[in-house]
Protein backbone atom coordinates (compact mmCIF):
# COMPACT_ATOMS: atom_id res chain seq x y z
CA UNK A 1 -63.46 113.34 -28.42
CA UNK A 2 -60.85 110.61 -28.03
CA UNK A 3 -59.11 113.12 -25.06
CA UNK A 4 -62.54 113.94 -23.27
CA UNK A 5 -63.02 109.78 -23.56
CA UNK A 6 -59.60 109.42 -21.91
CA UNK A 7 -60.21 111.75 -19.44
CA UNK A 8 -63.05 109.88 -18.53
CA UNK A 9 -61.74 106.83 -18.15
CA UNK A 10 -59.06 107.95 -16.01
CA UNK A 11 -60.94 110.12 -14.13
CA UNK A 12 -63.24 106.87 -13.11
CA UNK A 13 -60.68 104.23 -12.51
CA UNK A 14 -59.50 107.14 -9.76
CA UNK A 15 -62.59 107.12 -8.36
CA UNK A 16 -62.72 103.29 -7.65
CA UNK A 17 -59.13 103.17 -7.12
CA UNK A 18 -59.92 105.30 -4.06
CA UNK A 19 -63.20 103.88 -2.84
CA UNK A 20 -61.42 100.63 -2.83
CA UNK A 21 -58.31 101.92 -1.26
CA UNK A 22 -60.39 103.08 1.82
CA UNK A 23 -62.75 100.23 2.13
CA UNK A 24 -61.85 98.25 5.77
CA UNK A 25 -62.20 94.73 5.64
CA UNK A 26 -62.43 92.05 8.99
CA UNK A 27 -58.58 90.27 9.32
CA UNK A 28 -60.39 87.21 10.37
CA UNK A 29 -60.50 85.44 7.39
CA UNK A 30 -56.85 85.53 6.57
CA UNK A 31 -55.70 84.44 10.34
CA UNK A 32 -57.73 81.52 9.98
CA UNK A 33 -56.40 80.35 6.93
CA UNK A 34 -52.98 81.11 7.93
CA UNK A 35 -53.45 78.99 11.27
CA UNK A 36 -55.02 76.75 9.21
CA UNK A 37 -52.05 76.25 7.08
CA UNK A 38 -49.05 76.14 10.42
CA UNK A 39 -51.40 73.97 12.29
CA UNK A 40 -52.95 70.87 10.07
CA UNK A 41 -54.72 69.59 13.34
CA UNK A 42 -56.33 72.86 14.09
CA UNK A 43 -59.04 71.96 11.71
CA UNK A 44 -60.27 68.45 13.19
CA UNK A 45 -60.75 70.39 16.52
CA UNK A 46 -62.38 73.08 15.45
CA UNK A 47 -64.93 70.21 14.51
CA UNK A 48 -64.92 68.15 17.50
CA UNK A 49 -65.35 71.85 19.24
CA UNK A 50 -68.41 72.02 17.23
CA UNK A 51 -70.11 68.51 17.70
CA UNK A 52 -69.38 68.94 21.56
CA UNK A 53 -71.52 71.93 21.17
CA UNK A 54 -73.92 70.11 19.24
CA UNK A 55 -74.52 67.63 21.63
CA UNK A 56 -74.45 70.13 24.43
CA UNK A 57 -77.13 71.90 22.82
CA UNK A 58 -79.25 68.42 21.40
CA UNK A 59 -79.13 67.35 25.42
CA UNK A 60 -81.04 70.48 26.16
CA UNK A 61 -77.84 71.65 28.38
CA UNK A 62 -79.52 70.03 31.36
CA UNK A 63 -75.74 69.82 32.88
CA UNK A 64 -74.64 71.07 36.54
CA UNK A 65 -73.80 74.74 35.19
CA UNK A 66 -70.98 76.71 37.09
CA UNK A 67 -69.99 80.00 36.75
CA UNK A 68 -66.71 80.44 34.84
CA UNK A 69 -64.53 83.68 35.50
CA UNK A 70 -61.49 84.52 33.28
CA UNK A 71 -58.49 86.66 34.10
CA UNK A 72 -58.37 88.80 31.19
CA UNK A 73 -55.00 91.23 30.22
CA UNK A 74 -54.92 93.72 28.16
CA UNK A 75 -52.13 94.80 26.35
CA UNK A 76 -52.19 98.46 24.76
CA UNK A 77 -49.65 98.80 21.90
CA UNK A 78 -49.40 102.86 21.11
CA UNK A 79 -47.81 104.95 18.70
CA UNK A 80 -48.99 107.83 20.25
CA UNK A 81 -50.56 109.30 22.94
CA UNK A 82 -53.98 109.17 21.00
CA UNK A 83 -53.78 105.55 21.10
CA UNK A 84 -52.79 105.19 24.58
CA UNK A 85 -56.56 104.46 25.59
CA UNK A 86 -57.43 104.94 28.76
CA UNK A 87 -57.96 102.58 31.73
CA UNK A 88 -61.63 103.39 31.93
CA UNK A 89 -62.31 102.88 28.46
CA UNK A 90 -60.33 99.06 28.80
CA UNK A 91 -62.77 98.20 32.28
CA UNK A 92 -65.95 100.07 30.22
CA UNK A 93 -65.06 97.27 27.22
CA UNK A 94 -64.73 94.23 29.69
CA UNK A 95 -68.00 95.57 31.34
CA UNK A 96 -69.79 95.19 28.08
CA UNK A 97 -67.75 92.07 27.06
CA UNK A 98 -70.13 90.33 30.57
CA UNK A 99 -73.49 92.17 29.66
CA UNK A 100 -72.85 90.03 26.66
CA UNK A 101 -72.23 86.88 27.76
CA UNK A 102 -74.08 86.94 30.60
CA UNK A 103 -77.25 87.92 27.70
CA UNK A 104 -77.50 91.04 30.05
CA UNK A 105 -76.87 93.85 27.24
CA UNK A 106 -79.24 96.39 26.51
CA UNK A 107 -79.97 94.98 23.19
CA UNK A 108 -80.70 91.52 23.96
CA UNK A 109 -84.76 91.63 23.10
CA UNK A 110 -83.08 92.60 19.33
CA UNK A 111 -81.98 89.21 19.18
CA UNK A 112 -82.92 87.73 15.67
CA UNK A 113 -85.50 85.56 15.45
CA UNK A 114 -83.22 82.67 13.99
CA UNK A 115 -80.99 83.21 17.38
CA UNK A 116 -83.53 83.58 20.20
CA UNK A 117 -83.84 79.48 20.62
CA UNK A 118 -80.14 79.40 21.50
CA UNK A 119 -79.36 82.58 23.13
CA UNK A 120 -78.44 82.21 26.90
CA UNK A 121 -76.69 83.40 29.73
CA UNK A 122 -73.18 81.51 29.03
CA UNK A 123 -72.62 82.07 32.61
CA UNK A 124 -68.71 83.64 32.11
CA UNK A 125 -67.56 86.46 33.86
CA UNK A 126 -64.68 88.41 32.77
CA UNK A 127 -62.07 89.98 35.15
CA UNK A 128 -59.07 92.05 35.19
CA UNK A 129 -56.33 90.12 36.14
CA UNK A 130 -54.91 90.63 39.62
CA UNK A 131 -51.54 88.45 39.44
CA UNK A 132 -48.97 88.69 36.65
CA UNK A 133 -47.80 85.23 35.10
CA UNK A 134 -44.88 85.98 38.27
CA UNK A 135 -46.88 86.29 41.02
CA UNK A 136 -47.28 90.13 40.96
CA UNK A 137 -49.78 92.54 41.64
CA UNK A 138 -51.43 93.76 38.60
CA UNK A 139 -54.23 95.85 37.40
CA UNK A 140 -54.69 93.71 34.11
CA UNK A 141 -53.43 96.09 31.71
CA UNK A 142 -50.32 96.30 30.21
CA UNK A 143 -48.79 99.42 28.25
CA UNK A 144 -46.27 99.94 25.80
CA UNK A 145 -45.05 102.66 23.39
CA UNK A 146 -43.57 101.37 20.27
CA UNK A 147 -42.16 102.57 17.12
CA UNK A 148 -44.16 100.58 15.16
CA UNK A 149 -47.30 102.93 13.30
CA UNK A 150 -49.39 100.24 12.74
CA UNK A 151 -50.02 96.49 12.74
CA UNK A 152 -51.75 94.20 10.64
CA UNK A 153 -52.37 90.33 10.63
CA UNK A 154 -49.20 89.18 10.82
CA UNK A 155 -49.06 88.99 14.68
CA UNK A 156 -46.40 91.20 15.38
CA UNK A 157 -48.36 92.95 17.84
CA UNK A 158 -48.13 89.86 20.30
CA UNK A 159 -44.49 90.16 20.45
CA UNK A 160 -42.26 92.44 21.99
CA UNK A 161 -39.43 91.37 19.57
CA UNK A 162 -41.54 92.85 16.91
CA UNK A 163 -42.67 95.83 18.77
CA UNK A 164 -45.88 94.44 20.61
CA UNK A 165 -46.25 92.64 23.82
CA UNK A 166 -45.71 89.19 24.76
CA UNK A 167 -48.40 87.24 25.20
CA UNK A 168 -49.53 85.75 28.85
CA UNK A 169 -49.83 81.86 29.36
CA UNK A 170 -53.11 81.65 27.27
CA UNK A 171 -54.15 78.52 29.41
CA UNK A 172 -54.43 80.87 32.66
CA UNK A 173 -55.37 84.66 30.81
CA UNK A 174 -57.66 85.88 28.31
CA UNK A 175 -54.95 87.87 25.98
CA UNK A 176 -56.58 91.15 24.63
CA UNK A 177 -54.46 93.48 22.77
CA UNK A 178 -55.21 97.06 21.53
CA UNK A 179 -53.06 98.56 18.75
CA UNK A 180 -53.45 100.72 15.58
CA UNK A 181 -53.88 98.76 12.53
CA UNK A 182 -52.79 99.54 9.11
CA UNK A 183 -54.03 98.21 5.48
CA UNK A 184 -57.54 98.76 6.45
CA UNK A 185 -58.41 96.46 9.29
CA UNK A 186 -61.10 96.14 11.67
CA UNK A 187 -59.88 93.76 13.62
């Protein structure tokens, strides 16, 4: 009785060990706090970030509005060929990514009730970029094959030193990379 209890036991704690061993969880969370932590001003502008959106939205956003549009790279980190996507599936993304902000997207009548007062057109376009940080020609995306299987939130994959791809000046570029993860990320 004792074995067959055992057995049991055993037989369970296998059973959750696996169901937690494939569950995916959102990186998010554990960037943040890690920025948090390198950066100990990061946290009094992410709150004057939000009151200037507070009082953006409190004046009724009655200001001169101009359309914004934002060079946007991508850099595709692959392992394999599997995860070398394609460049139609990068310009479907950034297609979607303005349906979005634009409140264009097919879904936008779903909106939740609790949203629908402050859902908007943000008026930001995204673009491919057509100059490289040098001056060159580009089509936006940016490929490499690395040795590296997978990432995770350590950042690696926005340095080639580590196997990724450097990072374009983020005050001119939208960075976007694409890369396998590992441990169970989303993203």
């Amino acid at each position: 009785m004792i074995r067959n209890f055992l057995l049991s036991i055993c037989s369970l704690l296998l059973f959750v060990g696996s169901t937690i061993a494939q569950q995916r969880t959102c990186g998010a969370n554990e960037v943040l706090a890690r920025q948090l932590l390198e950066d100990p001003d990061m946290q009094q502008r992410m709150k004057d970030i939000e009151r200037h959106t507070e009082d953006f939205i409190q004046s009724g956003g009655a200001h001169d509005r101009v359309q914004v549009t934002i060079p946007v790279v991508v850099h595709v980190v692959y392992y394999n060929s599997t995860q070398n996507i394609s460049d139609a599936q990068i310009l479907s993304q950034i297609d979607v990514l303005n349906a979005d902000f634009r409140r264009l997207n097919a879904d936008a009548a779903n909106t939740p009730s609790v949203w629908q007062s402050i859902a908007a057109d943000c008026e930001i376009n995204f673009c491919m970029a057509a100059q490289d940080p040098s001056g060159n020609a580009t089509t936006g995306i940016e490929r490499r094959q690395t040795t590296v299987n997978g990432f995770s939130t350590n950042d690696n994959v926005k340095f080639y030193s580590s196997g990724g791809l450097n990072a374009w000046d983020r005050n001119k570029y939208l960075n976007l990379w694409v890369c396998n993860l590992s441990g169970g990320l989303l993203g």
